[in-house]
C-alpha atoms as a PDB file:
ATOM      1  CA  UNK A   1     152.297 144.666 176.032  1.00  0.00           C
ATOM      2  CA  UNK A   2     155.288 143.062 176.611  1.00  0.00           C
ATOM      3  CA  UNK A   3     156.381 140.578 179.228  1.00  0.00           C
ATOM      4  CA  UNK A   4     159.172 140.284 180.833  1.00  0.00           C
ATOM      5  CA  UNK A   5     160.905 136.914 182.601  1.00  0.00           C
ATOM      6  CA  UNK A   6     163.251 137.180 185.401  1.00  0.00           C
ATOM      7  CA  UNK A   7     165.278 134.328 186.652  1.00  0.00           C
ATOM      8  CA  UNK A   8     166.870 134.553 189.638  1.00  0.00           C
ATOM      9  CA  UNK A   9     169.996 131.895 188.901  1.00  0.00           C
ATOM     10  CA  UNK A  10     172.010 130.004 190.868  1.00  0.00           C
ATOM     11  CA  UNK A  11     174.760 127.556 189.542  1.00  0.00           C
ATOM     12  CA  UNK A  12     176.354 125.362 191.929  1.00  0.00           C
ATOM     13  CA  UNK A  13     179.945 126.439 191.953  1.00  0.00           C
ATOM     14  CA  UNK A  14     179.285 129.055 189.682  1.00  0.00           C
ATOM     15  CA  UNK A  15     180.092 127.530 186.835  1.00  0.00           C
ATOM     16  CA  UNK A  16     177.514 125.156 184.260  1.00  0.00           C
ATOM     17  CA  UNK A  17     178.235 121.682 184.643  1.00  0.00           C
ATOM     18  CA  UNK A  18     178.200 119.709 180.810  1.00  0.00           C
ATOM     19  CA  UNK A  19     174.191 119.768 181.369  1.00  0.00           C
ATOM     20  CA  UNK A  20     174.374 123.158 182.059  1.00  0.00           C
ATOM     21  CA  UNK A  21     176.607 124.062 178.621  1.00  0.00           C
ATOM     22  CA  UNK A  22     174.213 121.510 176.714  1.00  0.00           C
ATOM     23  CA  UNK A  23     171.068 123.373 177.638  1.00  0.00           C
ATOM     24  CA  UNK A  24     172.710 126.738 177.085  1.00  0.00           C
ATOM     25  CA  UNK A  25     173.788 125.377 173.348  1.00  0.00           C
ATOM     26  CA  UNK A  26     169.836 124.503 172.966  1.00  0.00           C
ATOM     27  CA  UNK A  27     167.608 127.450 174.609  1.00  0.00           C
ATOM     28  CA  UNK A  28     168.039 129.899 172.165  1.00  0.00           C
ATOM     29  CA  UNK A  29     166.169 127.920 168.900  1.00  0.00           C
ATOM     30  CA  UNK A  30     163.423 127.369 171.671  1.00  0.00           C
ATOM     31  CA  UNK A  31     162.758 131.011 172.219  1.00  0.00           C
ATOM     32  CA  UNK A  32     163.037 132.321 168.653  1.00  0.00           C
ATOM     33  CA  UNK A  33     159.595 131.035 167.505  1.00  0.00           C
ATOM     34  CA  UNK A  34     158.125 132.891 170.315  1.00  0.00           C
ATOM     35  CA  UNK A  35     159.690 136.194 169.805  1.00  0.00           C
ATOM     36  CA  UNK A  36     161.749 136.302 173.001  1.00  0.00           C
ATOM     37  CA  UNK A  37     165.322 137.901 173.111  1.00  0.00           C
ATOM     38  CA  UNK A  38     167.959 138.169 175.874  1.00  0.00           C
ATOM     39  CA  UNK A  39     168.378 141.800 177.611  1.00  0.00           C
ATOM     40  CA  UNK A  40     171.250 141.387 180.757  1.00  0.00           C
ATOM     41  CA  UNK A  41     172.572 138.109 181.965  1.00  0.00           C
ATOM     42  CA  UNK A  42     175.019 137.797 184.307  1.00  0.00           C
ATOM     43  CA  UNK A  43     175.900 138.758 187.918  1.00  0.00           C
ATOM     44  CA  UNK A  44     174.884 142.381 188.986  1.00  0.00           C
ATOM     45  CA  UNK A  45     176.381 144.804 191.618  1.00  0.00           C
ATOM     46  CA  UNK A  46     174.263 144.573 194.430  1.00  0.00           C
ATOM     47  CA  UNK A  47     173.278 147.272 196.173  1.00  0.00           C
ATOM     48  CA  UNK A  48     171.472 146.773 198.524  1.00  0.00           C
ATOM     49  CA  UNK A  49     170.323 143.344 200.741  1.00  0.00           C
ATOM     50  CA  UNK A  50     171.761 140.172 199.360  1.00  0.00           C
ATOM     51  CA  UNK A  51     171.330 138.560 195.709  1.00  0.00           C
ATOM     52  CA  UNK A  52     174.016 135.309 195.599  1.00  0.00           C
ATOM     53  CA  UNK A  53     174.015 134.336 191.924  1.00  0.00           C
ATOM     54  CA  UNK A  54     172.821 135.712 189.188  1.00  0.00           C
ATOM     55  CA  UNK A  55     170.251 137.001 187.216  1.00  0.00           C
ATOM     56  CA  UNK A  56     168.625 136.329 183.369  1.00  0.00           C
ATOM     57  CA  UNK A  57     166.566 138.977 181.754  1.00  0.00           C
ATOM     58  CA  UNK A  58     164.580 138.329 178.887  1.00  0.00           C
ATOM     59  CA  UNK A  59     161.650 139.518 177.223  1.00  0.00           C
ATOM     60  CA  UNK A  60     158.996 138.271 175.053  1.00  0.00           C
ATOM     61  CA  UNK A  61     156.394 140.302 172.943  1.00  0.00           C
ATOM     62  CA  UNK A  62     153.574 139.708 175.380  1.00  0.00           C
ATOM     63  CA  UNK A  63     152.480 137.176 178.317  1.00  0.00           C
ATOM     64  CA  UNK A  64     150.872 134.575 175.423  1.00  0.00           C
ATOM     65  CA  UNK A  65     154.026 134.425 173.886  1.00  0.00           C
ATOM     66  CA  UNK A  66     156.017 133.809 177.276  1.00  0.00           C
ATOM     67  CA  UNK A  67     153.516 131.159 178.651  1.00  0.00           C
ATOM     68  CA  UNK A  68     153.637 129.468 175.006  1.00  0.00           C
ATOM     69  CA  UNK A  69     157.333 129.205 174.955  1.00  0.00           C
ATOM     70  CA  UNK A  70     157.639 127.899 178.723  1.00  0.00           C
ATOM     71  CA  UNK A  71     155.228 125.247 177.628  1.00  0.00           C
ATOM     72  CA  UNK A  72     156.233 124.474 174.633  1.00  0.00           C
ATOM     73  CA  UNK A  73     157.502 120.560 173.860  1.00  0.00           C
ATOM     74  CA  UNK A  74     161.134 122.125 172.644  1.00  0.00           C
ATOM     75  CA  UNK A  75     161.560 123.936 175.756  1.00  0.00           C
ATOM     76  CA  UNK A  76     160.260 120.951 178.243  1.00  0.00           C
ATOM     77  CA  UNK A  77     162.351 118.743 176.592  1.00  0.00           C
ATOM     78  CA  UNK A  78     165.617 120.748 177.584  1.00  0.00           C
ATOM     79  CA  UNK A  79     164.363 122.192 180.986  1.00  0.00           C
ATOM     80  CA  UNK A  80     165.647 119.304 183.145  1.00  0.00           C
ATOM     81  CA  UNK A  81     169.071 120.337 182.104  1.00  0.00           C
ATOM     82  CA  UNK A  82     168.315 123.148 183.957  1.00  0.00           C
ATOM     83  CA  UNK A  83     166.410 122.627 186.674  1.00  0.00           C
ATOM     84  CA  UNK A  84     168.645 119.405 187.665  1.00  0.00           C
ATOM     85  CA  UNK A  85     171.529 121.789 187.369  1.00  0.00           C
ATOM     86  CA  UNK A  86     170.787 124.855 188.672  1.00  0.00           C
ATOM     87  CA  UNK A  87     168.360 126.722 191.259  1.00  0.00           C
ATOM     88  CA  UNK A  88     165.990 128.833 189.624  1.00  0.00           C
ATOM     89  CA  UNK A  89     163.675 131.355 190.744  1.00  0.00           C
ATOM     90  CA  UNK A  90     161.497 132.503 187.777  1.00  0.00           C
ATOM     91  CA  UNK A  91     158.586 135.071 187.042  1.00  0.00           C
ATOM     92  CA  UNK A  92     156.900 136.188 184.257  1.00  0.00           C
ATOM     93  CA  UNK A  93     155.654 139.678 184.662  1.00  0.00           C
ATOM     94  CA  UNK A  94     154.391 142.481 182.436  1.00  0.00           C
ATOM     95  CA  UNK A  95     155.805 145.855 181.218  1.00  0.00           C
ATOM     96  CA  UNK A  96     154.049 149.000 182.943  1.00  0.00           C
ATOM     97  CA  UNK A  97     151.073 150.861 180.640  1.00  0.00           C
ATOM     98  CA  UNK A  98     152.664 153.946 179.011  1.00  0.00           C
ATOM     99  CA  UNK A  99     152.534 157.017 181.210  1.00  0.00           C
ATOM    100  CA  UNK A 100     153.130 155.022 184.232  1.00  0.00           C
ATOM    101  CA  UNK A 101     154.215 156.596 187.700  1.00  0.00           C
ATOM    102  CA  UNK A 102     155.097 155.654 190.929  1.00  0.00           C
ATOM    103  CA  UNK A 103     153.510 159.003 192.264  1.00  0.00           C
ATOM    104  CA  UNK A 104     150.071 158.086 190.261  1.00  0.00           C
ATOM    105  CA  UNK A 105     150.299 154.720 191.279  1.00  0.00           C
ATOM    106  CA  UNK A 106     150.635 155.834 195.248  1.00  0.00           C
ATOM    107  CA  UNK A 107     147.827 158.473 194.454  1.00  0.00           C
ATOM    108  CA  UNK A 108     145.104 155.140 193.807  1.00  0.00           C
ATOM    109  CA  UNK A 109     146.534 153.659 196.468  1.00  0.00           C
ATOM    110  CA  UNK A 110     145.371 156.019 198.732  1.00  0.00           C
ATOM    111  CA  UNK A 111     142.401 156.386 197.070  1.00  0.00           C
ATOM    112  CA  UNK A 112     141.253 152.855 197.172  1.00  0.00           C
ATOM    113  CA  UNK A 113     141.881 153.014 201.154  1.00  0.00           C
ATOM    114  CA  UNK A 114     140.077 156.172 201.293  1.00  0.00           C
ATOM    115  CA  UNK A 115     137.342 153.874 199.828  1.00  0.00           C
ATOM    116  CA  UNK A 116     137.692 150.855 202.219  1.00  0.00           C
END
């Protein structure tokens, strides 16, 4: 099942600093061992509330892989760059099971309070 991260990014001034551009040059050979690749990046149209900054989508082939790459001694050694740089609000969470609704998914909610 595949995993998704989501970083919610904000760059002072909106632009990287030379930190910021050095760990940008260097997080890509960190993810490729661990199967992860880049879907969106950038700043979205909000729609609704508020969302200053951006956002980074990625995806890796399951949870394993994400956790393995976020602790992996390539990827500590750059994340300072980032996290010095830049405010970060990050999750890990995984895709839905196939067949997945928000109608069945209401349906065992109500069922489990039903239960209670």
């Amino acid at each position: 099942m595949a995993t998704y991260l989501i970083n919610h990014l904000r760059i002072p001034g909106d632009i990287p600093n030379e930190a910021g551009l050095s760990y940008l040059e260097q997080v890509e050979a960190t993810v490729a061992p661990y199967g992860g690749r880049w879907l969106a990046q950038g700043v979205g149209d909000v729609v609704e509330g508020a969302w200053p900054g951006a956002v980074v989508l990625m995806e890796f082939p399951d949870n394993a892989a994400a956790k393995a790459w976020y602790g992996s001694a390539a990827y500590q050694q750059i994340l300072p760059l980032r996290v010095h740089n830049a405010i970060s609000d990050l999750i890990l969470i995984d895709s839905l099971a196939d067949g997945f609704t928000v109608k069945a998914f209401a349906e065992d909610v109500r069922r489990k309070l039903a239960d209670v």
